[in-house]
PDB file of N, CA and C in Angstrom:
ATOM      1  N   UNK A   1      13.735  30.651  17.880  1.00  0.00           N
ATOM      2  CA  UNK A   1      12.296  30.741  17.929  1.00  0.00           C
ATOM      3  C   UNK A   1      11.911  32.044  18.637  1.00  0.00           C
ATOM      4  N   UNK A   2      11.410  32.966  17.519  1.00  0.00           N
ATOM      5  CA  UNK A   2      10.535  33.852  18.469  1.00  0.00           C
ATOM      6  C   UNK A   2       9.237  33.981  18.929  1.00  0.00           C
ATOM      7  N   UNK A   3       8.599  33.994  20.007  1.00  0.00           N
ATOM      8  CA  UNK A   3       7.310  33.705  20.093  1.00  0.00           C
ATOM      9  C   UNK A   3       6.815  35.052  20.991  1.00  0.00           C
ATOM     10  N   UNK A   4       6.071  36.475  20.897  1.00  0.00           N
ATOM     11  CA  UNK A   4       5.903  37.073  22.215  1.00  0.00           C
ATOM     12  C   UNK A   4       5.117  36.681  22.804  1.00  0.00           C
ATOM     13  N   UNK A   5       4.352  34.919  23.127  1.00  0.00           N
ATOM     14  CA  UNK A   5       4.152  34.986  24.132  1.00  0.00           C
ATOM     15  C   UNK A   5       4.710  34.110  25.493  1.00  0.00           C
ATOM     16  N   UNK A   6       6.295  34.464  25.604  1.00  0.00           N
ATOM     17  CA  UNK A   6       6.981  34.415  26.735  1.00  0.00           C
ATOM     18  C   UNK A   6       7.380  35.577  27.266  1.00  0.00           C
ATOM     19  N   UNK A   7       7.048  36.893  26.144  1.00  0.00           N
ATOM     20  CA  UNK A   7       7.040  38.193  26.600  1.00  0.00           C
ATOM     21  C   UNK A   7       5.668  38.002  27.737  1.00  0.00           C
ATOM     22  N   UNK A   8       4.679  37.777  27.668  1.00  0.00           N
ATOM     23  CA  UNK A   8       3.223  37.816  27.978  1.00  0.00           C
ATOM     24  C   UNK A   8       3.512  37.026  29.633  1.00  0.00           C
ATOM     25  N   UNK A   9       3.898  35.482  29.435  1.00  0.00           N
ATOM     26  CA  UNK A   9       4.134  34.617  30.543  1.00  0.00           C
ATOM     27  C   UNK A   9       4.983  35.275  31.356  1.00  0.00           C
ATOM     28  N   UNK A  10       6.314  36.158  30.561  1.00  0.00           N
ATOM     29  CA  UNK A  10       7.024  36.396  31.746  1.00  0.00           C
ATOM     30  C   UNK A  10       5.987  37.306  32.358  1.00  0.00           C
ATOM     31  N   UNK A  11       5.376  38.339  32.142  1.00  0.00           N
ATOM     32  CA  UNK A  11       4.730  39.608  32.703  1.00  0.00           C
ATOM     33  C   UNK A  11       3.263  38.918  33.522  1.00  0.00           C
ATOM     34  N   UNK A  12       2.854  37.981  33.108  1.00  0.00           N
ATOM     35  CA  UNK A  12       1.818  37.409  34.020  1.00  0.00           C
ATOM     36  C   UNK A  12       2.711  37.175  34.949  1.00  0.00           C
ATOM     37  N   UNK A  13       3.927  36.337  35.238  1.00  0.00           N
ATOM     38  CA  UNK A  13       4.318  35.544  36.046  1.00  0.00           C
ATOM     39  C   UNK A  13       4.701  36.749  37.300  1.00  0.00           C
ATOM     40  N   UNK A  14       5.367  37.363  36.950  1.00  0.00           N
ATOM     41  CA  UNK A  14       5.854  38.821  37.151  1.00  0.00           C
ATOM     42  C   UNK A  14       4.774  39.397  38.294  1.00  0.00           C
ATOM     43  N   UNK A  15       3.909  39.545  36.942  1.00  0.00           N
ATOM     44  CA  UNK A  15       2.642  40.682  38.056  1.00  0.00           C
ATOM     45  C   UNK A  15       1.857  39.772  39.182  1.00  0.00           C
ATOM     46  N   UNK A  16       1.560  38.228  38.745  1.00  0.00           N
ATOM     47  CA  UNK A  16       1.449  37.382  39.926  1.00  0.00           C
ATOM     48  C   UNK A  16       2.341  37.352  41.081  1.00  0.00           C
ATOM     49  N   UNK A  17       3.520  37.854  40.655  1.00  0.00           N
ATOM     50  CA  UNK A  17       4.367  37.504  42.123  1.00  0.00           C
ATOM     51  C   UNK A  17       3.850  39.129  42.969  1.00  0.00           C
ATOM     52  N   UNK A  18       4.020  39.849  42.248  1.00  0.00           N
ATOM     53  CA  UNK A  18       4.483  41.214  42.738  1.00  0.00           C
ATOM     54  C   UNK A  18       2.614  41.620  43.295  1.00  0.00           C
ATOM     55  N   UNK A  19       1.467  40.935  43.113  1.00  0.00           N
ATOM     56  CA  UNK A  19       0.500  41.178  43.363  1.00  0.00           C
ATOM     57  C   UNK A  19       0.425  40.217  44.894  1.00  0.00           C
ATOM     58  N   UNK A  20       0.825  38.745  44.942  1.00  0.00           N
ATOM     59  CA  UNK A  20       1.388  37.901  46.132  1.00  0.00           C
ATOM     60  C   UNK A  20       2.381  38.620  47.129  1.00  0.00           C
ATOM     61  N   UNK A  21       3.272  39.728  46.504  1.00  0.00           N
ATOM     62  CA  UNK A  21       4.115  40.646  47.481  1.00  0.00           C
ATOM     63  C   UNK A  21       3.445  41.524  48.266  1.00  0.00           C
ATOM     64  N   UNK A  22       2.543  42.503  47.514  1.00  0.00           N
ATOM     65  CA  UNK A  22       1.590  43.652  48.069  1.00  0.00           C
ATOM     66  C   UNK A  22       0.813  43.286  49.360  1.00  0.00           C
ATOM     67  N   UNK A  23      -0.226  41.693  48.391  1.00  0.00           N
ATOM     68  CA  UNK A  23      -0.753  41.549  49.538  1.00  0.00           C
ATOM     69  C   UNK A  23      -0.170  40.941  51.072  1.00  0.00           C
ATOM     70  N   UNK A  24       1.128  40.132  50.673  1.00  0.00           N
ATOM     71  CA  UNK A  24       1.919  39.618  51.961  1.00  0.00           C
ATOM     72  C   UNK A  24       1.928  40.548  53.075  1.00  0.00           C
ATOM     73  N   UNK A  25       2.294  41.542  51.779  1.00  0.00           N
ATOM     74  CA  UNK A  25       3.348  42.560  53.222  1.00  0.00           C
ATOM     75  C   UNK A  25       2.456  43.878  53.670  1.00  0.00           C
ATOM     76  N   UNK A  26       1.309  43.444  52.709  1.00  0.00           N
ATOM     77  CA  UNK A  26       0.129  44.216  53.362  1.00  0.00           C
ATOM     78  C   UNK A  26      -0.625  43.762  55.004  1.00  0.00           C
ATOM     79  N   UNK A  27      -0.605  42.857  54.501  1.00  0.00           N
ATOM     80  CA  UNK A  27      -1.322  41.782  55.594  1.00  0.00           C
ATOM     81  C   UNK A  27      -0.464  42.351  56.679  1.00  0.00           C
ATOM     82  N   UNK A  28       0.894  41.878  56.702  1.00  0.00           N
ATOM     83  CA  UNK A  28       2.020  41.758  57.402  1.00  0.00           C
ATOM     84  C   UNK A  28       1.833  43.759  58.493  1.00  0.00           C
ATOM     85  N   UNK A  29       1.727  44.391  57.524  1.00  0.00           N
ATOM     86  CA  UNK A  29       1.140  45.913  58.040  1.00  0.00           C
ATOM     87  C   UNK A  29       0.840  46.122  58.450  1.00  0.00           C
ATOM     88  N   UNK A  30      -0.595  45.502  58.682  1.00  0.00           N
ATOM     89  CA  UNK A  30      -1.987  45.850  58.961  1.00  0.00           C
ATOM     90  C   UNK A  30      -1.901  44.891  60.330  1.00  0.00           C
ATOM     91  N   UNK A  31      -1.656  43.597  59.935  1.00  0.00           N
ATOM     92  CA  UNK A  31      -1.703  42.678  61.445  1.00  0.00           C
ATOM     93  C   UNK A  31      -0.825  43.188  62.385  1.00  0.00           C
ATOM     94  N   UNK A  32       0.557  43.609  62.309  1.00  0.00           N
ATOM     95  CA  UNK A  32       1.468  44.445  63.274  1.00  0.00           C
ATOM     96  C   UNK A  32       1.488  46.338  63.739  1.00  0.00           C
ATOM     97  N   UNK A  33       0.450  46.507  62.599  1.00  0.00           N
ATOM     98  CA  UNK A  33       0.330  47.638  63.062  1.00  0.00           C
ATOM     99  C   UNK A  33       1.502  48.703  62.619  1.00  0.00           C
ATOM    100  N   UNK A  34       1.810  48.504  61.615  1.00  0.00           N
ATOM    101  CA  UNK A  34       3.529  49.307  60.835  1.00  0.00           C
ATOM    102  C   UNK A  34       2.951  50.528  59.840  1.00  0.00           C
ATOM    103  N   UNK A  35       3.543  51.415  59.777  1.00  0.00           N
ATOM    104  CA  UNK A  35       3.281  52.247  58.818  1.00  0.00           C
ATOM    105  C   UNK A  35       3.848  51.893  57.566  1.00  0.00           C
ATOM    106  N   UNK A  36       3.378  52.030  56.330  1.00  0.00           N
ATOM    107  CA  UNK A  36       3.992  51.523  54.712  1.00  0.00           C
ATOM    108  C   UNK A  36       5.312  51.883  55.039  1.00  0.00           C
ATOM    109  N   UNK A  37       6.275  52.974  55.529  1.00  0.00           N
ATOM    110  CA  UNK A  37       7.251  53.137  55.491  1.00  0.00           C
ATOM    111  C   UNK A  37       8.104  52.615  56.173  1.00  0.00           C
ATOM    112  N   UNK A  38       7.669  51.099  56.518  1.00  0.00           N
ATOM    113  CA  UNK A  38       8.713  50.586  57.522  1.00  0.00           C
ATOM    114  C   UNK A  38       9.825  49.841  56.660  1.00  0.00           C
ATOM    115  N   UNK A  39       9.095  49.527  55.576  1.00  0.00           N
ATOM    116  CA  UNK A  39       9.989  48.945  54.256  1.00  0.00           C
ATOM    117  C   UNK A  39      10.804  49.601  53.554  1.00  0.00           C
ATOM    118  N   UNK A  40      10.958  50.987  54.263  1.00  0.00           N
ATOM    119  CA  UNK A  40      11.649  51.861  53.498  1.00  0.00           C
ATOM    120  C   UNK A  40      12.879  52.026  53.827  1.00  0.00           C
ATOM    121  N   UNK A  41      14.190  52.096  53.372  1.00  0.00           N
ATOM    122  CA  UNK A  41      15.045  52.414  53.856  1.00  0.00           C
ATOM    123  C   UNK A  41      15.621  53.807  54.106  1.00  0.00           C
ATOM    124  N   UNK A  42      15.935  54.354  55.143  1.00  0.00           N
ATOM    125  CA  UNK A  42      15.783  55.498  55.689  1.00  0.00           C
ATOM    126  C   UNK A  42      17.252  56.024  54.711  1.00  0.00           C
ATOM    127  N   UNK A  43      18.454  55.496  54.643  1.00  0.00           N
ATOM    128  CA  UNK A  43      19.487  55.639  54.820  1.00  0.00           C
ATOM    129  C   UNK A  43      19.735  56.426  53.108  1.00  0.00           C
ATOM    130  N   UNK A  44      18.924  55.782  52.046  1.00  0.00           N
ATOM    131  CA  UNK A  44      18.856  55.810  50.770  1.00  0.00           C
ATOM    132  C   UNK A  44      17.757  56.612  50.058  1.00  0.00           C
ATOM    133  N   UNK A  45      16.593  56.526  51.121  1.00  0.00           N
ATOM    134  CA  UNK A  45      15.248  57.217  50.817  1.00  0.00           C
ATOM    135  C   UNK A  45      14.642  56.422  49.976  1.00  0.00           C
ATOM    136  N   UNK A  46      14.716  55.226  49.940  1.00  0.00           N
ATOM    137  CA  UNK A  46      14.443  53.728  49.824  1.00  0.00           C
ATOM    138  C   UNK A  46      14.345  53.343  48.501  1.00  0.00           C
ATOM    139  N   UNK A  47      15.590  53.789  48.051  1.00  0.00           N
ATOM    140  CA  UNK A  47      16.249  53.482  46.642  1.00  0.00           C
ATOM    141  C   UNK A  47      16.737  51.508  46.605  1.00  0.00           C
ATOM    142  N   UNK A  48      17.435  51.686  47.807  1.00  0.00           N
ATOM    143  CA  UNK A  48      17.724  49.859  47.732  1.00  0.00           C
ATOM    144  C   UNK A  48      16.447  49.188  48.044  1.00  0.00           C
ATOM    145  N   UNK A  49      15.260  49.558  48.403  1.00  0.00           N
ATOM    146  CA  UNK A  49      14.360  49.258  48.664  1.00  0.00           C
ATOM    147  C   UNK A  49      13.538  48.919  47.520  1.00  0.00           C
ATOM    148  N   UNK A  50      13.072  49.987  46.652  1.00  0.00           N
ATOM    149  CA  UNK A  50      13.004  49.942  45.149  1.00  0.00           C
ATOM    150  C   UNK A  50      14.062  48.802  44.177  1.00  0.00           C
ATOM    151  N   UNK A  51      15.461  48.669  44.561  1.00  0.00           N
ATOM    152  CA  UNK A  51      16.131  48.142  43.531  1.00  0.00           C
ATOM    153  C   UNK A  51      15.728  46.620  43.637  1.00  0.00           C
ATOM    154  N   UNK A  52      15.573  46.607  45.363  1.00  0.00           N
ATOM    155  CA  UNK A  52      15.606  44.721  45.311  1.00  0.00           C
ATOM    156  C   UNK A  52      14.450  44.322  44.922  1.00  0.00           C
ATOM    157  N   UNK A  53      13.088  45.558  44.864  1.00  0.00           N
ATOM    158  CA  UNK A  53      11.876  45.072  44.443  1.00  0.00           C
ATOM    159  C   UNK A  53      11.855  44.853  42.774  1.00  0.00           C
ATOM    160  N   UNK A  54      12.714  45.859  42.183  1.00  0.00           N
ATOM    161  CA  UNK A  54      12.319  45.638  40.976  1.00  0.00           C
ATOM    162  C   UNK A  54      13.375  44.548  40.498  1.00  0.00           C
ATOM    163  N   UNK A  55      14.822  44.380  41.045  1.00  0.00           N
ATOM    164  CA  UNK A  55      15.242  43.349  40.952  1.00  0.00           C
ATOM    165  C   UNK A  55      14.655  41.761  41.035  1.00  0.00           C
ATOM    166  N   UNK A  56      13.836  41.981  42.072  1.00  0.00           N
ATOM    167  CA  UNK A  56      13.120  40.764  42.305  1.00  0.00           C
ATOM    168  C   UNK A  56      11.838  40.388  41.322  1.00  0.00           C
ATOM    169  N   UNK A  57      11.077  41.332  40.621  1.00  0.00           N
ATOM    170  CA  UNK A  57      10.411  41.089  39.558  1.00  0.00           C
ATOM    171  C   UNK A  57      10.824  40.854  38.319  1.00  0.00           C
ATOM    172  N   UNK A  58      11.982  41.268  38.287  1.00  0.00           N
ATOM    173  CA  UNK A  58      12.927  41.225  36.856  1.00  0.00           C
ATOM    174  C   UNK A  58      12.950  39.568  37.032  1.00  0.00           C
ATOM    175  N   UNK A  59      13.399  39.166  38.206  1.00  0.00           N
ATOM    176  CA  UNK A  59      13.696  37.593  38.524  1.00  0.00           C
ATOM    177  C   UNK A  59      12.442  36.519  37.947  1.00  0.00           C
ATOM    178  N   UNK A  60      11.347  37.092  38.400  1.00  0.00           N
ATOM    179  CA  UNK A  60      10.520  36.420  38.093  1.00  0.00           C
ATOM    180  C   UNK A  60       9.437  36.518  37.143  1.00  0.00           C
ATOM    181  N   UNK A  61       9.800  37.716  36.306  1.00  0.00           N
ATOM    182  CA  UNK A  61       9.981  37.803  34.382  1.00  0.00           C
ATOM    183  C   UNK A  61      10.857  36.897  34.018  1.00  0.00           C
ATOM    184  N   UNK A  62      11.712  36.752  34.553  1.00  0.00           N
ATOM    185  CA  UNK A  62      12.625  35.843  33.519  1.00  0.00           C
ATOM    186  C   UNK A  62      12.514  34.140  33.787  1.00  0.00           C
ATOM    187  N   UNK A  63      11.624  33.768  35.430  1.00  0.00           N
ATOM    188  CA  UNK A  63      11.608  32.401  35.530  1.00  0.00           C
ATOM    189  C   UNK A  63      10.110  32.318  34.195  1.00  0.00           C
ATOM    190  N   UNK A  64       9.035  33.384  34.091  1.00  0.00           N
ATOM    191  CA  UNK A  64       7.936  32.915  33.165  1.00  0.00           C
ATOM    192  C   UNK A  64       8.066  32.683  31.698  1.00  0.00           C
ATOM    193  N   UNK A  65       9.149  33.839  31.417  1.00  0.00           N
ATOM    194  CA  UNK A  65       9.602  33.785  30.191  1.00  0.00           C
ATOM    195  C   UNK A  65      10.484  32.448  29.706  1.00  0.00           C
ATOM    196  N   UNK A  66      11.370  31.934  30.462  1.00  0.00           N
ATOM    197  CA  UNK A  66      12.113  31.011  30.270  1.00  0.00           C
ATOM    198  C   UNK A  66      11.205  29.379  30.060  1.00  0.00           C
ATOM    199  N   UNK A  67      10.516  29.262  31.136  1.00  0.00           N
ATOM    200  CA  UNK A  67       9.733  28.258  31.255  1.00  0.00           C
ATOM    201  C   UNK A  67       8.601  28.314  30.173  1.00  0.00           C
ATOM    202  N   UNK A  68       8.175  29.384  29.552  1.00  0.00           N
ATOM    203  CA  UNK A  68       6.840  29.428  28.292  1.00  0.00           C
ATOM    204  C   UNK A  68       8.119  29.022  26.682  1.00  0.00           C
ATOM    205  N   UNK A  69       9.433  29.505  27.202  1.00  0.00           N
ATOM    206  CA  UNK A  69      10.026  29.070  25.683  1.00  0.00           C
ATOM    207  C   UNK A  69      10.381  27.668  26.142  1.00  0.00           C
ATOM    208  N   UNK A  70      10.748  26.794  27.173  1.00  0.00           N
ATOM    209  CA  UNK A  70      11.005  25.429  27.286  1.00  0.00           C
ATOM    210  C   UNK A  70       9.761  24.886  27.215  1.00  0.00           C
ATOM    211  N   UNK A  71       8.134  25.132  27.189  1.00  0.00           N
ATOM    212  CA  UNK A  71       7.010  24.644  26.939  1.00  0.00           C
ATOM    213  C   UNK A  71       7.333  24.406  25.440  1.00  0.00           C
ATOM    214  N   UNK A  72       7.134  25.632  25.188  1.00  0.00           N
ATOM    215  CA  UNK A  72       7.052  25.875  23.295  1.00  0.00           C
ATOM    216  C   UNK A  72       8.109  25.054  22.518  1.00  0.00           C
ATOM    217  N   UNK A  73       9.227  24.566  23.502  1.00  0.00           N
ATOM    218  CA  UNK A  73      10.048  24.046  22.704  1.00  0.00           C
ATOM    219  C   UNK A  73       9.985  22.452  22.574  1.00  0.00           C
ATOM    220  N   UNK A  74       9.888  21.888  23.756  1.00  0.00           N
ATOM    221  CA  UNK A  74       8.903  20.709  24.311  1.00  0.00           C
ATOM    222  C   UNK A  74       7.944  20.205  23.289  1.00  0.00           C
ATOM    223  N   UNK A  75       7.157  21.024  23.144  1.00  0.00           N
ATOM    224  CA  UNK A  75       5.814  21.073  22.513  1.00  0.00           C
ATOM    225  C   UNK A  75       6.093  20.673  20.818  1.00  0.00           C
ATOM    226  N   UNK A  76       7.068  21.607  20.685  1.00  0.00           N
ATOM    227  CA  UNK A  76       7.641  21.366  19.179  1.00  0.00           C
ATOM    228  C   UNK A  76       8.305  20.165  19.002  1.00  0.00           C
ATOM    229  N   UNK A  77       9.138  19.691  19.632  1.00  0.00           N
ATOM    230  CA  UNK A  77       9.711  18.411  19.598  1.00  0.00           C
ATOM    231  C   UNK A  77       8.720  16.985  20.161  1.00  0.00           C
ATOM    232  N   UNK A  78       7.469  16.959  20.927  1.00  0.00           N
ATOM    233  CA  UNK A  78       6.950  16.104  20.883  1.00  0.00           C
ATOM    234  C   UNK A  78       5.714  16.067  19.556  1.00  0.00           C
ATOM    235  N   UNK A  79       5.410  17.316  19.279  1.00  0.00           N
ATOM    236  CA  UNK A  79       4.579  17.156  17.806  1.00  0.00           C
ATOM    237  C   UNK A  79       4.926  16.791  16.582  1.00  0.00           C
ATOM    238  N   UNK A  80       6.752  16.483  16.848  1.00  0.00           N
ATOM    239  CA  UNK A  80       7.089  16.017  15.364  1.00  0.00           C
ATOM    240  C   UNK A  80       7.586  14.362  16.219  1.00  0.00           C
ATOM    241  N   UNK A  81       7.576  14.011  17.409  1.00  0.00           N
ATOM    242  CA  UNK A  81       7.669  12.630  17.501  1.00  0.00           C
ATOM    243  C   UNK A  81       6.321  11.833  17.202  1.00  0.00           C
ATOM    244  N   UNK A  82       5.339  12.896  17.830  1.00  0.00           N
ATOM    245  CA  UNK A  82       3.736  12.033  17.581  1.00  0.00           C
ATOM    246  C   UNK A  82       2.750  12.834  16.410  1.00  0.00           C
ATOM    247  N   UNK A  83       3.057  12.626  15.305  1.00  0.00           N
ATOM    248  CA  UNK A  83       2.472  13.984  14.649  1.00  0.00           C
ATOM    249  C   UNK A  83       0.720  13.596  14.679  1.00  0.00           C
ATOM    250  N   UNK A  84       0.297  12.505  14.836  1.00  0.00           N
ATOM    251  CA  UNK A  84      -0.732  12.092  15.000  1.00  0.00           C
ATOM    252  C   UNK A  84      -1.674  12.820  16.439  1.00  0.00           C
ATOM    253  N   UNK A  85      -1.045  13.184  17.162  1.00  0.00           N
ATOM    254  CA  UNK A  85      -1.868  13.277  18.462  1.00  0.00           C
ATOM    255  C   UNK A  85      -2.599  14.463  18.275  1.00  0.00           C
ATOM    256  N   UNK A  86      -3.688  14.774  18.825  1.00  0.00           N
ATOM    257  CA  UNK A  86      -3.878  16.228  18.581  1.00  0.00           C
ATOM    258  C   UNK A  86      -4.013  17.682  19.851  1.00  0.00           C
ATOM    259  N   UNK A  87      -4.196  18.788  19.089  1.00  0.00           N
ATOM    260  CA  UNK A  87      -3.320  19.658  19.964  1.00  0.00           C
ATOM    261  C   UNK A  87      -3.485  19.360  21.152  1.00  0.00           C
ATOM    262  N   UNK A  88      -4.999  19.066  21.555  1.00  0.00           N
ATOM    263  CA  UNK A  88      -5.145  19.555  23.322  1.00  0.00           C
ATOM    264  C   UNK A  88      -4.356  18.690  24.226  1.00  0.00           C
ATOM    265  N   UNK A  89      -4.313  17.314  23.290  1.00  0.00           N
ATOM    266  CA  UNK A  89      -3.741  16.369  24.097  1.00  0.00           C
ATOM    267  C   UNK A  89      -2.237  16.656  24.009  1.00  0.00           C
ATOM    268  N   UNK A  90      -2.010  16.786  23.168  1.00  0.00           N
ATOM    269  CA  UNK A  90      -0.453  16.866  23.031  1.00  0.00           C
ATOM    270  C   UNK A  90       0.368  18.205  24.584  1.00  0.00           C
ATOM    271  N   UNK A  91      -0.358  19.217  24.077  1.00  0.00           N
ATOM    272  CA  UNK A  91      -0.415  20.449  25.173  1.00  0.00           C
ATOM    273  C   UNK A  91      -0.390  19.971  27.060  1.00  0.00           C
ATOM    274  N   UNK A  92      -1.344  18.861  26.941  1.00  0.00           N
ATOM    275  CA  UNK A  92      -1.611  18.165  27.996  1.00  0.00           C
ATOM    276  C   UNK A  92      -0.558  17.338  28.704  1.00  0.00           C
ATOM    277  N   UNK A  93       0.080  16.426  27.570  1.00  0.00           N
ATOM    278  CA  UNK A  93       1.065  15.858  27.853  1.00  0.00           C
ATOM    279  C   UNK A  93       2.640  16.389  27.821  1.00  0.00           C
ATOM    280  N   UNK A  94       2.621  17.428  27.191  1.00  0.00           N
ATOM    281  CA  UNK A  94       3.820  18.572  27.293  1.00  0.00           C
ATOM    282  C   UNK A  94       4.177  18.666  28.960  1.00  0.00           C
ATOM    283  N   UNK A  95       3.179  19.340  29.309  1.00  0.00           N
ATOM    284  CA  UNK A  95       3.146  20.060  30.810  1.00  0.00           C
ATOM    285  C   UNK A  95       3.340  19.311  31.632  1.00  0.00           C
ATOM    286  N   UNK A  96       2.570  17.690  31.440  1.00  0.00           N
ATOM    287  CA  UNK A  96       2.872  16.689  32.377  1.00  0.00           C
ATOM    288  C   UNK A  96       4.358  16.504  32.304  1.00  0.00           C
ATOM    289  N   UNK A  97       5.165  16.259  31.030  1.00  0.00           N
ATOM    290  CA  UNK A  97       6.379  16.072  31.123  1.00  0.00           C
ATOM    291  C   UNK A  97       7.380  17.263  31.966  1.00  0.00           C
ATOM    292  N   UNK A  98       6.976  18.463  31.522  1.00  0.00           N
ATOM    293  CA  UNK A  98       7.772  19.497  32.537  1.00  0.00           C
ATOM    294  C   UNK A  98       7.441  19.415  33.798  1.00  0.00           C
ATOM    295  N   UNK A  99       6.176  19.334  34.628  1.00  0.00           N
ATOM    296  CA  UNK A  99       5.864  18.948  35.961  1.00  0.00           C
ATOM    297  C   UNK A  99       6.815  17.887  36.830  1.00  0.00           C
ATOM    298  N   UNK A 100       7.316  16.961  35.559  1.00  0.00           N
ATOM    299  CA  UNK A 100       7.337  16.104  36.022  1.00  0.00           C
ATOM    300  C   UNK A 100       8.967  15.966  36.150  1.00  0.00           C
ATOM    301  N   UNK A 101       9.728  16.314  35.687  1.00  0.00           N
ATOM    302  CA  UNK A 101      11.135  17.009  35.149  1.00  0.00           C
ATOM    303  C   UNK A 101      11.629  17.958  36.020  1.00  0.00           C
ATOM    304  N   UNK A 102      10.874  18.495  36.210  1.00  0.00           N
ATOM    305  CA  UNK A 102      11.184  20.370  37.480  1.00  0.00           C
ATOM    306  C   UNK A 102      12.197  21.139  36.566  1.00  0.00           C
TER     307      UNK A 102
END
């Protein structure tokens, strides 16, 4: 199944985290009084600094992406158990089942 929009979920999921990062460690800045470059690593010119960040968004592209194709797939297999139901509900009860699953 190809669908791009788990391309889309991963990159929401993605830019939600990495927008939750900015402001953390903004906060975190500003309340201690640090210059932006405290996150930097001196040693590299904050290349590992960069890697674990973009490493860490790569991470959480791939938890949005993964989880929008186990929706879609969900979704497909309960619309051919209930073909009667219709979409919104069906959509409704998808999500409850993954919520509910972890």
């Amino acid at each position: 199944m190809k669908d791009r929009s788990c391309v889309l979920y991963g990159i929401l999921t993605m830019g939600a985290w990495l927008v939750f990062l900015v402001v953390l460690f903004g906060l975190y800045l500003i309340a201690e009084g640090y210059p932006v470059t405290y996150f930097v690593d001196e040693e590299t010119g904050g290349l590992i600094s960069l890697a674990f960040f973009v490493a860490w968004a790569a991470i959480w592209y791939g938890i949005g992406a993964h989880y929008r194709r186990v929706y879609l797939v969900r979704k497909d297999i309960m619309r051919k158990m209930y073909p009667e139901m219709n979409e919104k509900a069906l959509s409704k009860q998808v999500l409850l089942t993954i919520l509910r699953m972890g």
